[in-house]
Protein backbone atom coordinates (compact mmCIF):
# COMPACT_ATOMS: atom_id res chain seq x y z
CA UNK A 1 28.26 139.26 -5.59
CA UNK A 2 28.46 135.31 -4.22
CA UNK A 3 27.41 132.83 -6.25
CA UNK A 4 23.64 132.64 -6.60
CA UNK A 5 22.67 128.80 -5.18
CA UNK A 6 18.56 128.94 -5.62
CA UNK A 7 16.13 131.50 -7.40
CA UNK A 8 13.01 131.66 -8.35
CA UNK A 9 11.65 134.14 -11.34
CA UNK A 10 8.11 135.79 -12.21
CA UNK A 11 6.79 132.46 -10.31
CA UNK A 12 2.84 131.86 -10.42
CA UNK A 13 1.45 129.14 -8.65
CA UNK A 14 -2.15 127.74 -7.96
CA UNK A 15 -4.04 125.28 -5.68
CA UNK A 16 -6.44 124.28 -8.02
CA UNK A 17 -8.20 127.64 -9.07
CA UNK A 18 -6.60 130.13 -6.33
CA UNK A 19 -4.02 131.65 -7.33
CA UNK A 20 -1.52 131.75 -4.39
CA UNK A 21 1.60 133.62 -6.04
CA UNK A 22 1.85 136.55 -8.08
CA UNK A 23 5.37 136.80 -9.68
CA UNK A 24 7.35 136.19 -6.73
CA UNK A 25 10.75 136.97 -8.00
CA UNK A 26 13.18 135.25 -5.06
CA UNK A 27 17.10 134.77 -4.84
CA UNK A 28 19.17 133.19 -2.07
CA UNK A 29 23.12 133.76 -2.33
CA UNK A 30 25.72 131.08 -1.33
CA UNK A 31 26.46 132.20 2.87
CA UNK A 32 23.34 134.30 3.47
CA UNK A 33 20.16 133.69 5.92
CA UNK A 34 17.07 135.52 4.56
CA UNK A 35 14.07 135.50 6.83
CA UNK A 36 10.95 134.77 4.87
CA UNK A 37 7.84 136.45 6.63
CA UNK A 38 4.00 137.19 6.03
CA UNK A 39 0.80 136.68 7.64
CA UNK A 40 -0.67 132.99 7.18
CA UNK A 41 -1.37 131.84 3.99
CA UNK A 42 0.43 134.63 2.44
CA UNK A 43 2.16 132.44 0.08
CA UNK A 44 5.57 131.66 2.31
CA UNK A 45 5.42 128.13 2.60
CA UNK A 46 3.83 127.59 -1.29
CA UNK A 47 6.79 129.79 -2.69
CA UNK A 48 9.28 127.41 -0.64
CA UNK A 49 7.05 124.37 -2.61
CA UNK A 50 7.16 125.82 -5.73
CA UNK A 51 10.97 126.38 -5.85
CA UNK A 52 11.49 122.52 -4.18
CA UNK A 53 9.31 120.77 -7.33
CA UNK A 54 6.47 119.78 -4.73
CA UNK A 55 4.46 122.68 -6.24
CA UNK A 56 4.76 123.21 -10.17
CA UNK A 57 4.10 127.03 -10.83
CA UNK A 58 1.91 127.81 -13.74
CA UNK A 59 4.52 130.60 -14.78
CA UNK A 60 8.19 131.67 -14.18
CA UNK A 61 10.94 129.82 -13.46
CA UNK A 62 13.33 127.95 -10.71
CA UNK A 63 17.05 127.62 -11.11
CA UNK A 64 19.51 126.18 -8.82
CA UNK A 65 22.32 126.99 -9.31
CA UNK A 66 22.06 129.07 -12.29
CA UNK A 67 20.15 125.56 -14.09
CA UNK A 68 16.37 125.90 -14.83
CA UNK A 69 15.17 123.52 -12.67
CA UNK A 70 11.29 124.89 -12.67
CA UNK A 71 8.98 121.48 -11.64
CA UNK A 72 11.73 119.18 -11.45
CA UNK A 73 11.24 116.32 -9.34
CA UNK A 74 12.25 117.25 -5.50
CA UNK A 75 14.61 114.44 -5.11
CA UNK A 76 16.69 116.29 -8.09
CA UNK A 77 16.65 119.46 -6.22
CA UNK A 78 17.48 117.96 -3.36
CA UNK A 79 20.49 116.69 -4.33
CA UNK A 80 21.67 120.11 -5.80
CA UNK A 81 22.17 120.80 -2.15
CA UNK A 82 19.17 121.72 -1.05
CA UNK A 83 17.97 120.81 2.29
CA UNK A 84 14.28 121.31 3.88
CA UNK A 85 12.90 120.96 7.03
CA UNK A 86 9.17 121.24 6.66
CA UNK A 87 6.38 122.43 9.34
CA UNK A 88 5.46 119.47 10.90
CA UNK A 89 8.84 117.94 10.60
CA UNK A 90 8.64 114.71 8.87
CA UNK A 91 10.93 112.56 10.56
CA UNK A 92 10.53 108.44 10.42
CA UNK A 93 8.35 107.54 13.87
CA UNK A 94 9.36 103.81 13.54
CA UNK A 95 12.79 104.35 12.88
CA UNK A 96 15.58 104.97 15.75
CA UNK A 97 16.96 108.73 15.87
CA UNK A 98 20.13 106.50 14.90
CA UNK A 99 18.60 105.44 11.59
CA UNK A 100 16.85 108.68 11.27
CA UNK A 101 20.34 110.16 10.69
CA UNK A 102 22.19 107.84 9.29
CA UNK A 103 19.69 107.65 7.03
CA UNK A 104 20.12 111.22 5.13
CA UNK A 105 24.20 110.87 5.23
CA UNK A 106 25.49 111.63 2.12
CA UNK A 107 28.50 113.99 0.83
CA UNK A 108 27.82 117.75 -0.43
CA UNK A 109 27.48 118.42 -4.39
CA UNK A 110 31.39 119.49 -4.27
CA UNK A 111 32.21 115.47 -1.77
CA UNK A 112 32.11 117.83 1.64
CA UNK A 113 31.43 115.75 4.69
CA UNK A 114 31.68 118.90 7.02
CA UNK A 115 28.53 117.40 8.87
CA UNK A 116 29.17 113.70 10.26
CA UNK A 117 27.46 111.56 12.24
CA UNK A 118 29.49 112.34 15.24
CA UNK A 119 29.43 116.37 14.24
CA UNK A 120 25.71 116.69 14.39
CA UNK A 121 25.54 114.48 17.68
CA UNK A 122 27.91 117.08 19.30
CA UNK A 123 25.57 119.62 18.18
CA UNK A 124 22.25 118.04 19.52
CA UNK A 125 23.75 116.21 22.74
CA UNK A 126 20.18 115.79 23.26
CA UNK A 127 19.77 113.07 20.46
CA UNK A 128 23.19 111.34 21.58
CA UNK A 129 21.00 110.50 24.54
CA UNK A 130 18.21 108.96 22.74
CA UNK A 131 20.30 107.24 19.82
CA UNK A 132 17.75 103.68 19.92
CA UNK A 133 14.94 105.68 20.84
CA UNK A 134 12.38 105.63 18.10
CA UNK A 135 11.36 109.40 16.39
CA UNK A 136 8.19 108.79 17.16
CA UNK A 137 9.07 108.92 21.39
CA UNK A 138 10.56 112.15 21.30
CA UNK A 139 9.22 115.26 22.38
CA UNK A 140 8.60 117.86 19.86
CA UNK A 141 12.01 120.21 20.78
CA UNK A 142 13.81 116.71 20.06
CA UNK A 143 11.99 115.81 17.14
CA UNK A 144 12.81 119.54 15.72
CA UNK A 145 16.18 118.87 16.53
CA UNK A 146 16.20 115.68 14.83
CA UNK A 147 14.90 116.81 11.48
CA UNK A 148 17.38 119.55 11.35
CA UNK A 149 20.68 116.92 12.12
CA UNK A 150 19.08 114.78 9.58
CA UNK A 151 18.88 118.11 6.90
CA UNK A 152 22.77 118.77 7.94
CA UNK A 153 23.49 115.16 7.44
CA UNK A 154 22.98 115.68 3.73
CA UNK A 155 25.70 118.67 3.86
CA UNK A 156 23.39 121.15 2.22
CA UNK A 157 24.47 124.47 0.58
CA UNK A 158 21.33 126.00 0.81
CA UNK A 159 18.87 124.56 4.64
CA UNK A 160 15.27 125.59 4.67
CA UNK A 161 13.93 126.10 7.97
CA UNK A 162 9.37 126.53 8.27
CA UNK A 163 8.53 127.04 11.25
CA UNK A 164 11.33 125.40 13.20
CA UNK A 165 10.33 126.57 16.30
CA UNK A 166 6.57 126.39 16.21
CA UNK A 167 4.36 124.90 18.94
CA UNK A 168 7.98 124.35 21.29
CA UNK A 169 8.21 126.00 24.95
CA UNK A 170 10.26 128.95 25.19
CA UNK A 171 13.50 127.38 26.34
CA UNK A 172 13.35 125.04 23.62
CA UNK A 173 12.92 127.10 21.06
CA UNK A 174 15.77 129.70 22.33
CA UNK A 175 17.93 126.53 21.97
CA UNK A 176 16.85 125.75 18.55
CA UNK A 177 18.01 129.61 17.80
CA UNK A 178 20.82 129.09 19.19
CA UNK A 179 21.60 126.03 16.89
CA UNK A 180 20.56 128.14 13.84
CA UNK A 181 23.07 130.63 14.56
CA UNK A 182 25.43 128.12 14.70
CA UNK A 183 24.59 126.93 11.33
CA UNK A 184 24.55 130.36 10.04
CA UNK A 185 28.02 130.43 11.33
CA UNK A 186 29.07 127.20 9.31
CA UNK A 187 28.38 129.22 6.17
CA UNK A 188 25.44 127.00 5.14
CA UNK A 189 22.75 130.14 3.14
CA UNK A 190 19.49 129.68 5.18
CA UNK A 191 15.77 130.39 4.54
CA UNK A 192 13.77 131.19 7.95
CA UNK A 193 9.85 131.10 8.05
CA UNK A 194 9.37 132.00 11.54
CA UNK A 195 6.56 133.55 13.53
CA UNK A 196 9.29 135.15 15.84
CA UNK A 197 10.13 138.29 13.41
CA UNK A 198 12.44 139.48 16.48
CA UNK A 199 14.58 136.61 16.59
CA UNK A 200 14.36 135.93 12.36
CA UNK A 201 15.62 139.57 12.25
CA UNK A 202 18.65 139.29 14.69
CA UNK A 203 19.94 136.30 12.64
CA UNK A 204 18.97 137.44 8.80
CA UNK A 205 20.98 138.98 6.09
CA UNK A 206 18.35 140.07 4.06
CA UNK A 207 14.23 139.52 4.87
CA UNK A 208 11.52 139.39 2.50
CA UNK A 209 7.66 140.03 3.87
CA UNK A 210 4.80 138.43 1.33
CA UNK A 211 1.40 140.11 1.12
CA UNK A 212 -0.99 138.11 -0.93
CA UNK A 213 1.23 136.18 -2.95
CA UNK A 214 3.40 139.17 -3.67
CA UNK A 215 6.81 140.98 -2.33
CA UNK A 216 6.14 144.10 -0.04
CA UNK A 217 9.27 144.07 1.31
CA UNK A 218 13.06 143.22 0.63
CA UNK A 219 15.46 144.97 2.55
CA UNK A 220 18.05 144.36 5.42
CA UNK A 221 16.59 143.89 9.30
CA UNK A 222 18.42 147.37 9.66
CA UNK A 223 15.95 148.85 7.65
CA UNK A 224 13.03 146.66 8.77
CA UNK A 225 13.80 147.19 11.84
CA UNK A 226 13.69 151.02 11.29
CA UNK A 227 9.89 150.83 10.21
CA UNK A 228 8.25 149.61 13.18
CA UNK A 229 4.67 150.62 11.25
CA UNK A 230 5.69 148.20 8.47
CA UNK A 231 6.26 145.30 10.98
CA UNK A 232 2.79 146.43 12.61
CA UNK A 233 1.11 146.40 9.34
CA UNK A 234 2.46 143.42 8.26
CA UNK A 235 2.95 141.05 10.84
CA UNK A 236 0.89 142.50 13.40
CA UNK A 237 4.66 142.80 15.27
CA UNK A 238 5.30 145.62 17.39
């Protein structure tokens, strides 16, 4: 088995009095892309919180690399290695894509600069053409690809993707998949929260469907693939 980077254990967490997750056990493996799905408000998105300290869970526990970490402050996590790019992006509208980047640029946990300046700007030629624009003059494929160079900037073990493809045309978004894969390829572990189950499965290790707050599925996309009425119940996917 490789080297466990992020789990979460019998986590239970709450927005005031709902109680959104229901002992969500959770692991992610150095290497591997897991595609996190459900239905909205499922609890995808609040498990992602809970396990990156901007949600503390009322019970269970979050350890990065094997270290209870469980409501630690996100910056902490985030320098474990742990990289997120969040629905609705988040990047700096008054800052240059330039600064945007440069911004984020620090070594891996083990000093690995695998991701550069000039490495992500070979990756995104689109943002090498809009270096002194600001972040907030981008369109939103740009943007997306913006807050994902800025997440690789940081040389993450472990990149968090919600929703990366949401709201973009077609051709955008194939190119954002395409970018993913790429990633995958690097060897960086990856979550996916994606409405696109076909797309999530064709890139994913392992996927895990939520149903109110708990785990109704874990299993390979062989094998989710190979229950079409599971998809359909579900995700409402065909």
């Amino acid at each position: 088995m490789s080297e466990t980077l992020l789990e979460a254990e019998g986590l239970h967490s709450f927005y005031g009095s709902s109680h959104i997750l229901h002992g969500i056990d959770f692991v992610v493996r150095r290497g591997e892309t897991i595609g996190l799905m459900g239905r909205n408000g499922m609890g995808k998105t609040t498990l992602i919180r809970s396990m990156l300290g901007h949600v503390r869970p009322r019970h269970g526990r979050v350890a990065v690399r094997g270290k209870t970490m469980t409501g630690a402050a996100p910056y902490l996590i985030a320098r474990k290695g742990i990289a997120y790019v969040p629905e609705g992006r988040g990047i700096f509208p008054n800052l240059s894509v330039r600064e945007n980047l440069l911004m984020a640029a620090k070594p891996g946990i083990d000093g690995r600069r695998d991701w550069t300046y000039e490495r992500v700007l070979e990756t995104f030629p689109r943002l090498g053409e809009r270096l002194t624009n600001g972040g907030g003059q981008l369109s939103g494929g740009e943007q997306q690809m913006l807050t994902i160079g800025r997440a690789l900037m940081t040389n993450p073990d472990v990149l968090i993707l919600d929703e990366a493809t949401e709201g973009l045309a077609p051709l955008i978004a194939k190119e954002i998949w395409y970018i993913v894969r790429q990633i995958r390829a690097t060897g960086i572990a990856t979550i996916v929260i994606d409405k696109n189950h076909a797309a999530v499965t064709s890139i994913s290790d392992r996927n895990v469907i939520l149903v109110k707050g708990k785990v109704a599925f874990e299993g390979s996309s062989a094998e989710l693939r190979a229950q079409p009425e599971l998809l359909q119940k579900h995700l409402g996917a065909g």
